[in-house]
PDB file of N, CA and C in Angstrom:
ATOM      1  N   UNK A   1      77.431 -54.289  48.728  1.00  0.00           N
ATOM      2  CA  UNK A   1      78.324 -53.288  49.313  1.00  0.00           C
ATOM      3  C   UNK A   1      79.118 -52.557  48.235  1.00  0.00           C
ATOM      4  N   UNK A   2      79.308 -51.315  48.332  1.00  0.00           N
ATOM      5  CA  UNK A   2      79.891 -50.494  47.324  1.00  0.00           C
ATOM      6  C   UNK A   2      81.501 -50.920  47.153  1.00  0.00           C
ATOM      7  N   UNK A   3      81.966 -51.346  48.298  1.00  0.00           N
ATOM      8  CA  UNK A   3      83.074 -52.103  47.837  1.00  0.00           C
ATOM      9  C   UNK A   3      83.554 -52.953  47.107  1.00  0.00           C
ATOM     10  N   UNK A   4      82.328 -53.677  46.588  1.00  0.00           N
ATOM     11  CA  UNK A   4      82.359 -54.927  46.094  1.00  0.00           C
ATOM     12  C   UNK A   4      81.843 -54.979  44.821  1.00  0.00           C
ATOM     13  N   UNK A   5      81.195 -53.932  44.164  1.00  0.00           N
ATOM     14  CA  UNK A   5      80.578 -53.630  42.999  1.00  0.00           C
ATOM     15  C   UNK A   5      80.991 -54.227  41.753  1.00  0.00           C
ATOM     16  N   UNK A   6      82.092 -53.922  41.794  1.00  0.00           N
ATOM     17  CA  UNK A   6      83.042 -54.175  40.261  1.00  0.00           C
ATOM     18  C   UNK A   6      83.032 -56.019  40.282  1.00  0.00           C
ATOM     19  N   UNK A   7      83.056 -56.505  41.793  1.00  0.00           N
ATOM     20  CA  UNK A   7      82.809 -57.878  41.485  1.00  0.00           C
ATOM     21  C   UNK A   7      81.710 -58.487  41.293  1.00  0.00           C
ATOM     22  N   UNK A   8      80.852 -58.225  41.942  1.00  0.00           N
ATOM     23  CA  UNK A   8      79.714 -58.495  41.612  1.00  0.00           C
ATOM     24  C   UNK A   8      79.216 -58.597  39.907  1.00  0.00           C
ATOM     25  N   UNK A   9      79.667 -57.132  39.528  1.00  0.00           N
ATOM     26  CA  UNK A   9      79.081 -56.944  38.092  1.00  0.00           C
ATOM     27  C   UNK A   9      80.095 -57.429  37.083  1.00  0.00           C
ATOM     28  N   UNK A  10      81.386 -58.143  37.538  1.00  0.00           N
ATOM     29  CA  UNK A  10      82.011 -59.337  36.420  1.00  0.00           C
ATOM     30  C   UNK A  10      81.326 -60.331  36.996  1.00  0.00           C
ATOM     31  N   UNK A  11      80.725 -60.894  37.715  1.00  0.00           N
ATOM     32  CA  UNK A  11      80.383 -62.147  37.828  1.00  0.00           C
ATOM     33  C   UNK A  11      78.399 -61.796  36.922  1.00  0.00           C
ATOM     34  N   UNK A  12      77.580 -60.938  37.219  1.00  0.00           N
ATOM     35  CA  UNK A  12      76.594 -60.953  36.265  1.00  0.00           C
ATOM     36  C   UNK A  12      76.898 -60.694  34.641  1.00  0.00           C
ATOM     37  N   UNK A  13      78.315 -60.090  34.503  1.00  0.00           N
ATOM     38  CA  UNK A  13      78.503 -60.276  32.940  1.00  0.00           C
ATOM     39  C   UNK A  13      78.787 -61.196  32.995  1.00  0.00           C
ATOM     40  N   UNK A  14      79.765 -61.924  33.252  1.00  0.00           N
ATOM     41  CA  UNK A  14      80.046 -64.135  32.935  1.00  0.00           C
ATOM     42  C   UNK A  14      79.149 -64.502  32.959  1.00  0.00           C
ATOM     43  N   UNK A  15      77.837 -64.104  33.876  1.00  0.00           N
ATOM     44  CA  UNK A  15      76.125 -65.100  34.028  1.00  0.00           C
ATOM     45  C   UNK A  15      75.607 -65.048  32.721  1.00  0.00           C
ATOM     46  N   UNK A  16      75.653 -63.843  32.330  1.00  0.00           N
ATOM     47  CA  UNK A  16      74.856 -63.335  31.354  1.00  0.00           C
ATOM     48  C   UNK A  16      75.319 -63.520  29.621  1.00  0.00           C
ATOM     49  N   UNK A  17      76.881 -64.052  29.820  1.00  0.00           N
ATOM     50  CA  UNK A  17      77.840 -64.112  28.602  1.00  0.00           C
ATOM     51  C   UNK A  17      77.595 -65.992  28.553  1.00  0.00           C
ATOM     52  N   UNK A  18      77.336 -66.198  29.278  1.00  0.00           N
ATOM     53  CA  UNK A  18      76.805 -67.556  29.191  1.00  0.00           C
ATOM     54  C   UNK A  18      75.216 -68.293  29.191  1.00  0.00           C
ATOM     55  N   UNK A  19      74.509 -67.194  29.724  1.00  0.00           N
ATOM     56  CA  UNK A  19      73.036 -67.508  29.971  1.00  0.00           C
ATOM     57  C   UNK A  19      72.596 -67.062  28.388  1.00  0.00           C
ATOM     58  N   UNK A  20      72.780 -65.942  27.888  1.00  0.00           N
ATOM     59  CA  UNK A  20      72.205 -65.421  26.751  1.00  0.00           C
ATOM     60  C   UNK A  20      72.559 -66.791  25.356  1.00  0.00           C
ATOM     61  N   UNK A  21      73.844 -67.265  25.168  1.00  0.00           N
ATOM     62  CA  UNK A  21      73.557 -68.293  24.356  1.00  0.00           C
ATOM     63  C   UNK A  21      72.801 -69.460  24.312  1.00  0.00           C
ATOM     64  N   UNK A  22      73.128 -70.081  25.674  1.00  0.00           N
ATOM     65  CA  UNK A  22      72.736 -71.311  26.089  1.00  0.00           C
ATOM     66  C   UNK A  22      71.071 -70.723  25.890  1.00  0.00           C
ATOM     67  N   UNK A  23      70.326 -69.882  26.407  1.00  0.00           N
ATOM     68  CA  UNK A  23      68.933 -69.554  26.332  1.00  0.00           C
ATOM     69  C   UNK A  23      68.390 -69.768  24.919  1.00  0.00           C
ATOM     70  N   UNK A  24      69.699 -69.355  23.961  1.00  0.00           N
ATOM     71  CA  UNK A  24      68.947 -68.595  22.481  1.00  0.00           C
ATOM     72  C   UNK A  24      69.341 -70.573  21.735  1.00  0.00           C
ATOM     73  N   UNK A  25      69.635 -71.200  22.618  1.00  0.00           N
ATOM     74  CA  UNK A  25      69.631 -72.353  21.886  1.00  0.00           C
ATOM     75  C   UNK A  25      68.846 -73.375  22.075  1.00  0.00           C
ATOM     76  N   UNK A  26      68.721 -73.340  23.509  1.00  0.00           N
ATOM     77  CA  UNK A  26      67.345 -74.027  24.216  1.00  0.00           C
ATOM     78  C   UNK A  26      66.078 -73.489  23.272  1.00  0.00           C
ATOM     79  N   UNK A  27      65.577 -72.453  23.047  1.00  0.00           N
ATOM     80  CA  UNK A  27      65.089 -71.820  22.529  1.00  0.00           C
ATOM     81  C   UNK A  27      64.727 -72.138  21.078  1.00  0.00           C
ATOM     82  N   UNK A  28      65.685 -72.165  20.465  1.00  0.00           N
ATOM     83  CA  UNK A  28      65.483 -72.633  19.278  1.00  0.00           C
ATOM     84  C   UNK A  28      65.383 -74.301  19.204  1.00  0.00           C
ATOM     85  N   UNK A  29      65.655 -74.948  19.592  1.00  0.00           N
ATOM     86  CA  UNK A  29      65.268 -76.250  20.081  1.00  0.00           C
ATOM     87  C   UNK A  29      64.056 -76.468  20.721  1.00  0.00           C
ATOM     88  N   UNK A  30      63.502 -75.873  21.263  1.00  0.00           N
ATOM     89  CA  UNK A  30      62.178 -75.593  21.570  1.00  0.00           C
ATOM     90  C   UNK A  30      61.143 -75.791  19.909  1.00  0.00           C
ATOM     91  N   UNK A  31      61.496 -74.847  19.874  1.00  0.00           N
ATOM     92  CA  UNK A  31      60.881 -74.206  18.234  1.00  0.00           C
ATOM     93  C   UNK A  31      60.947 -75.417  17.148  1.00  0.00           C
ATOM     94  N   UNK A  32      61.970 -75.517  17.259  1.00  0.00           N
ATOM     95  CA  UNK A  32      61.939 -76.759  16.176  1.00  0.00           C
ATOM     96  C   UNK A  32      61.466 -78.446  16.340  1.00  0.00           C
ATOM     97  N   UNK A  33      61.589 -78.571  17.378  1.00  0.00           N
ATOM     98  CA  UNK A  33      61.125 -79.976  18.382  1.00  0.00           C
ATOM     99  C   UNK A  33      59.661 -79.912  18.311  1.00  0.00           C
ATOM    100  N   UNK A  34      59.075 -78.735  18.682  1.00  0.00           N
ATOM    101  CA  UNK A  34      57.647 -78.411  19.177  1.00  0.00           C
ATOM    102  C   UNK A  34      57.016 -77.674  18.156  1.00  0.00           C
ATOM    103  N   UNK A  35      56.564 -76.596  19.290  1.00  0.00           N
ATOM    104  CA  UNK A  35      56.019 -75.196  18.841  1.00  0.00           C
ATOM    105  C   UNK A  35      56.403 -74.479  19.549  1.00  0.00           C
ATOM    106  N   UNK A  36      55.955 -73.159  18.700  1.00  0.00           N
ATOM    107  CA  UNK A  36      55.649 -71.753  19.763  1.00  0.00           C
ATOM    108  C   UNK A  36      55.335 -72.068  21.828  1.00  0.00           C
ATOM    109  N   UNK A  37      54.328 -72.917  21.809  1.00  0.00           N
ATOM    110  CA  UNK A  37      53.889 -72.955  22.969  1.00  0.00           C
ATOM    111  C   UNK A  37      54.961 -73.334  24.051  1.00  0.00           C
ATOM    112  N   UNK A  38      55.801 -73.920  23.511  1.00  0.00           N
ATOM    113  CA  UNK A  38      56.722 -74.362  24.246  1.00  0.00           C
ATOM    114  C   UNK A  38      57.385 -73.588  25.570  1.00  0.00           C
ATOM    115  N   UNK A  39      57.924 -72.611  24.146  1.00  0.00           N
ATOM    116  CA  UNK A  39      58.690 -71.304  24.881  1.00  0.00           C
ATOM    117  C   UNK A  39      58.025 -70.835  25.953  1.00  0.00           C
ATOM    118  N   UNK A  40      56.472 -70.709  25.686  1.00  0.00           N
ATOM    119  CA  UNK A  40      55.698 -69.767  26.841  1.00  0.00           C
ATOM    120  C   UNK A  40      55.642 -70.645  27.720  1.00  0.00           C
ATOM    121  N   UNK A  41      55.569 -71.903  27.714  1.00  0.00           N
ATOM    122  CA  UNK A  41      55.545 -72.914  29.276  1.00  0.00           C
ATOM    123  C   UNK A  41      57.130 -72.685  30.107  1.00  0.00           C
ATOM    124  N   UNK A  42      57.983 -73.113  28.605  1.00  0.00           N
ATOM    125  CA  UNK A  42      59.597 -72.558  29.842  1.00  0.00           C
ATOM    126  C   UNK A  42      59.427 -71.284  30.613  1.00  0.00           C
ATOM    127  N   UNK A  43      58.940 -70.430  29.762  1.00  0.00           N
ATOM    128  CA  UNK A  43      58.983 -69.087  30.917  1.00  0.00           C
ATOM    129  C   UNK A  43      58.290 -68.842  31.676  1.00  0.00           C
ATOM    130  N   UNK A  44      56.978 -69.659  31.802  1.00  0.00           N
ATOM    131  CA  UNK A  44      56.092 -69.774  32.821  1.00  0.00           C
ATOM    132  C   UNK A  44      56.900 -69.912  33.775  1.00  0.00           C
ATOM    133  N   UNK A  45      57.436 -71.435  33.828  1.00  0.00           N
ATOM    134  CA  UNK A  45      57.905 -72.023  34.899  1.00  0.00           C
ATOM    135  C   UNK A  45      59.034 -71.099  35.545  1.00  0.00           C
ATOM    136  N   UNK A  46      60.036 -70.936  34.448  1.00  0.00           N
ATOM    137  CA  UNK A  46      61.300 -69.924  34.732  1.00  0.00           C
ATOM    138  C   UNK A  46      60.843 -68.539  35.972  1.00  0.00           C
ATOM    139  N   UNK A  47      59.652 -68.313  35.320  1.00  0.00           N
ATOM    140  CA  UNK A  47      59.010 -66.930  35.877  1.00  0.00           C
ATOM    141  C   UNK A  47      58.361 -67.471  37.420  1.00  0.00           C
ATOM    142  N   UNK A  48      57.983 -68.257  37.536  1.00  0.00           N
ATOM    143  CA  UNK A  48      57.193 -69.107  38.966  1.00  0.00           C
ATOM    144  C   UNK A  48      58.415 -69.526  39.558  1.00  0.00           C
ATOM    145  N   UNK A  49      59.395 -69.711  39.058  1.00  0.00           N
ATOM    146  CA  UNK A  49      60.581 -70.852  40.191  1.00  0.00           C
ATOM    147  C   UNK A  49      61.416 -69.465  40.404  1.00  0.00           C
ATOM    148  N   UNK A  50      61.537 -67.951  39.381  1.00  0.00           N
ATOM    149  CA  UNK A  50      62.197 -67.063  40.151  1.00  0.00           C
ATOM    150  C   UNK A  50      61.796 -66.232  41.014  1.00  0.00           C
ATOM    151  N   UNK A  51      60.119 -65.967  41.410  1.00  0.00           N
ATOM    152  CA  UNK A  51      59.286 -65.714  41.979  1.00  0.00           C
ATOM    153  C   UNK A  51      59.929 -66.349  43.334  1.00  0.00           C
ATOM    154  N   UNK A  52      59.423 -67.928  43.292  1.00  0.00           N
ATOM    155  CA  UNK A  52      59.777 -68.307  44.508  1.00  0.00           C
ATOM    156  C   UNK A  52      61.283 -67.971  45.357  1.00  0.00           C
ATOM    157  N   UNK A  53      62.204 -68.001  44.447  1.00  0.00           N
ATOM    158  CA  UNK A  53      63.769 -67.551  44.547  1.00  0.00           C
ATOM    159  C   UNK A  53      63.716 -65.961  45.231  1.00  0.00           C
ATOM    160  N   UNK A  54      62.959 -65.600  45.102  1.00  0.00           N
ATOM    161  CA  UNK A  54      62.725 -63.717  45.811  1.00  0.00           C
ATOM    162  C   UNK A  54      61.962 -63.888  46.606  1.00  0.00           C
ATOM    163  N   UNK A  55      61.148 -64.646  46.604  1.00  0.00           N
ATOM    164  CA  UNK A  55      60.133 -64.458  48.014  1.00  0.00           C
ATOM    165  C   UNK A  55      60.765 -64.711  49.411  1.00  0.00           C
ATOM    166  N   UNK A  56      61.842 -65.588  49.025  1.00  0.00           N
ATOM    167  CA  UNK A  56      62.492 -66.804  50.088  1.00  0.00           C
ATOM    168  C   UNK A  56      63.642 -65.280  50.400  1.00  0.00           C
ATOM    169  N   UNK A  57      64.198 -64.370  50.301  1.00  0.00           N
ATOM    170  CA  UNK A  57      65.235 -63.413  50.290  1.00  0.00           C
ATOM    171  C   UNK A  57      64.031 -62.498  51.218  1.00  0.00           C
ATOM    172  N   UNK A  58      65.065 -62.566  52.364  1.00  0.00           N
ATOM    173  CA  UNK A  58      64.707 -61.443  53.825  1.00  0.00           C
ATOM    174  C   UNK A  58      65.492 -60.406  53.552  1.00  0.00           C
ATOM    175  N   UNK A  59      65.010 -59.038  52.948  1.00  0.00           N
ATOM    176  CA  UNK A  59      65.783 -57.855  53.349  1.00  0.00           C
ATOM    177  C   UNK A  59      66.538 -57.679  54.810  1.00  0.00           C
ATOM    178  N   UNK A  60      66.120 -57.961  55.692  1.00  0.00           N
ATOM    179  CA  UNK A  60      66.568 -57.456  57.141  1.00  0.00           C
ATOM    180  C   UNK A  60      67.498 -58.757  57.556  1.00  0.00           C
ATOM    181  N   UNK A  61      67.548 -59.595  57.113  1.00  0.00           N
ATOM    182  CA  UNK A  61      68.515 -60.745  57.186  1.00  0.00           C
ATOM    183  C   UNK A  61      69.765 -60.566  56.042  1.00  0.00           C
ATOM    184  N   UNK A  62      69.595 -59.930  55.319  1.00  0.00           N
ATOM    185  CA  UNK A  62      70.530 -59.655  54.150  1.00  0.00           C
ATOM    186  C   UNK A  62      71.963 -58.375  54.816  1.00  0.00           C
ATOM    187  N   UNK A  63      70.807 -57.185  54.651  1.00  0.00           N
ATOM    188  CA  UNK A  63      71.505 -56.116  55.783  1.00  0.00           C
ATOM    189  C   UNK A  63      72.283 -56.603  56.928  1.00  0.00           C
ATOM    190  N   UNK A  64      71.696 -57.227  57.782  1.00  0.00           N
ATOM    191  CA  UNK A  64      72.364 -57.587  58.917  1.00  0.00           C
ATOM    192  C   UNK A  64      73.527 -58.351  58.647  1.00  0.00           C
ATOM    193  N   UNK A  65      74.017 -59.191  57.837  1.00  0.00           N
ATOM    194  CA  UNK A  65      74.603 -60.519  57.592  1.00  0.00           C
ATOM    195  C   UNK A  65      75.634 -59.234  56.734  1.00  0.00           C
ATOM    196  N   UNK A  66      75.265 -58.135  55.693  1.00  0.00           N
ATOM    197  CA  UNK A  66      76.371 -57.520  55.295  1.00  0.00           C
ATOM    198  C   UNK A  66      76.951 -56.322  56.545  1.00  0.00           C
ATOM    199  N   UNK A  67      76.114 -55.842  57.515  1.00  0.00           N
ATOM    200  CA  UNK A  67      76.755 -55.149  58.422  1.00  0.00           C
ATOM    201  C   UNK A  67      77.779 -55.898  59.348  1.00  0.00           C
ATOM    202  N   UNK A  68      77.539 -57.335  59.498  1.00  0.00           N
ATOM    203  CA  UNK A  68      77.853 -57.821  60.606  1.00  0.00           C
ATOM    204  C   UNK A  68      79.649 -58.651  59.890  1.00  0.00           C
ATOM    205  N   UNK A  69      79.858 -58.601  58.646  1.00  0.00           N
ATOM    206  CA  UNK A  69      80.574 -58.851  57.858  1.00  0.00           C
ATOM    207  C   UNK A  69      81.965 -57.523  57.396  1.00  0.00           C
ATOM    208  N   UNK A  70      81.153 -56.540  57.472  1.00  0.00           N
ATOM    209  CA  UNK A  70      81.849 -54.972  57.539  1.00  0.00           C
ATOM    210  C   UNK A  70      82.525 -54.893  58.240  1.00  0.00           C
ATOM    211  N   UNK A  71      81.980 -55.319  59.761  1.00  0.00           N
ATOM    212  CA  UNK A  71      81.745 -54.577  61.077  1.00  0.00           C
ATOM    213  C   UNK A  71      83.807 -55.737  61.203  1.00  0.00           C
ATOM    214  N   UNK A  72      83.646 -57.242  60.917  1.00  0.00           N
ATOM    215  CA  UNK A  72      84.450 -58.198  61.131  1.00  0.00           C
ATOM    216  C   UNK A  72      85.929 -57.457  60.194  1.00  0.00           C
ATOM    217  N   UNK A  73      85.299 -56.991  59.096  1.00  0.00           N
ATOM    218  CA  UNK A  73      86.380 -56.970  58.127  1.00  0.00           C
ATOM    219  C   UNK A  73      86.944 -55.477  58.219  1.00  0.00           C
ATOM    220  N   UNK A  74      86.820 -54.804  59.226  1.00  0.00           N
ATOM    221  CA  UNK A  74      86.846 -53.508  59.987  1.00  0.00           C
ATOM    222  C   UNK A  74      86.617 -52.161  58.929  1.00  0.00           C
ATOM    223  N   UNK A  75      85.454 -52.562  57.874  1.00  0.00           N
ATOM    224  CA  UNK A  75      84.946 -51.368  57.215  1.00  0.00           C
ATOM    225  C   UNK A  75      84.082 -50.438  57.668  1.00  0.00           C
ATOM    226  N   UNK A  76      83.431 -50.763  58.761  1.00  0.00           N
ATOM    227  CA  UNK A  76      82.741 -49.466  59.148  1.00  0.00           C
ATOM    228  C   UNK A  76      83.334 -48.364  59.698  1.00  0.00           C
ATOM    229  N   UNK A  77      82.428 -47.076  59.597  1.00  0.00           N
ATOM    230  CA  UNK A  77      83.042 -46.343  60.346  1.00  0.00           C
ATOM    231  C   UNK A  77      82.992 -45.949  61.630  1.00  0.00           C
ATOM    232  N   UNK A  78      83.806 -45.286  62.275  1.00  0.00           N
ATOM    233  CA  UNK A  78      83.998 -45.363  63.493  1.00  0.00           C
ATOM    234  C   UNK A  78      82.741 -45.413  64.658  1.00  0.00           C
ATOM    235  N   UNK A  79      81.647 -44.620  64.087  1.00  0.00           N
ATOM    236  CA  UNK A  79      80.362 -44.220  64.886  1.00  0.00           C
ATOM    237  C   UNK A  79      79.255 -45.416  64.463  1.00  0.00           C
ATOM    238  N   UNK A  80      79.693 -46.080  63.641  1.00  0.00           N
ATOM    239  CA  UNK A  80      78.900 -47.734  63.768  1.00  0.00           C
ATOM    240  C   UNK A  80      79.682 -49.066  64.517  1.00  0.00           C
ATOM    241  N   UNK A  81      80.998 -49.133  65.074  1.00  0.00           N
ATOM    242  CA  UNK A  81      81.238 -49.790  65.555  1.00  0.00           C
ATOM    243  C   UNK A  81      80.301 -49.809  66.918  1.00  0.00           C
ATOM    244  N   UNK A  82      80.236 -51.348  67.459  1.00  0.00           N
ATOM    245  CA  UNK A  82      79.972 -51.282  69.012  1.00  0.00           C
ATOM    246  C   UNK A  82      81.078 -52.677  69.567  1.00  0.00           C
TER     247      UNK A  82
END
């Protein structure tokens, strides 16, 4: 919701201010423990388990659940109320 933007996008910078190190260290621990191959199996998996994480996400269950949330918190406008 456009209302909510600015929060949303401090909470993916904190994800991301924390995901990007922790990654680049796993990472290099990878590398040095192993090999190369390593890395490409984590992201296999990473890439297959976020796959599944989107498949499982209903557009029309999403919408509804933020209209029906609007509708409570009296943001719509007048010609979408019922």
């Amino acid at each position: 919701p456009q209302a909510e933007t600015g929060f949303y996008t401090g909470l993916q910078s904190f994800a991301l201010s924390i995901a990007a190190p922790l990654t680049a260290w796993i990472t290099g621990a990878l590398v040095n423990d192993g090999s190369y191959r390593r890395i490409f199996a984590v992201c296999s998996v990473s890439l297959l388990a976020a796959l599944i994480a989107l498949a499982t996400l209903r557009l029309e269950d999403a919408a509804g659940q933020i209209l029906r949330r609007d509708r409570d918190q009296g943001r719509l406008p007048a010609e979408k109320r019922c």
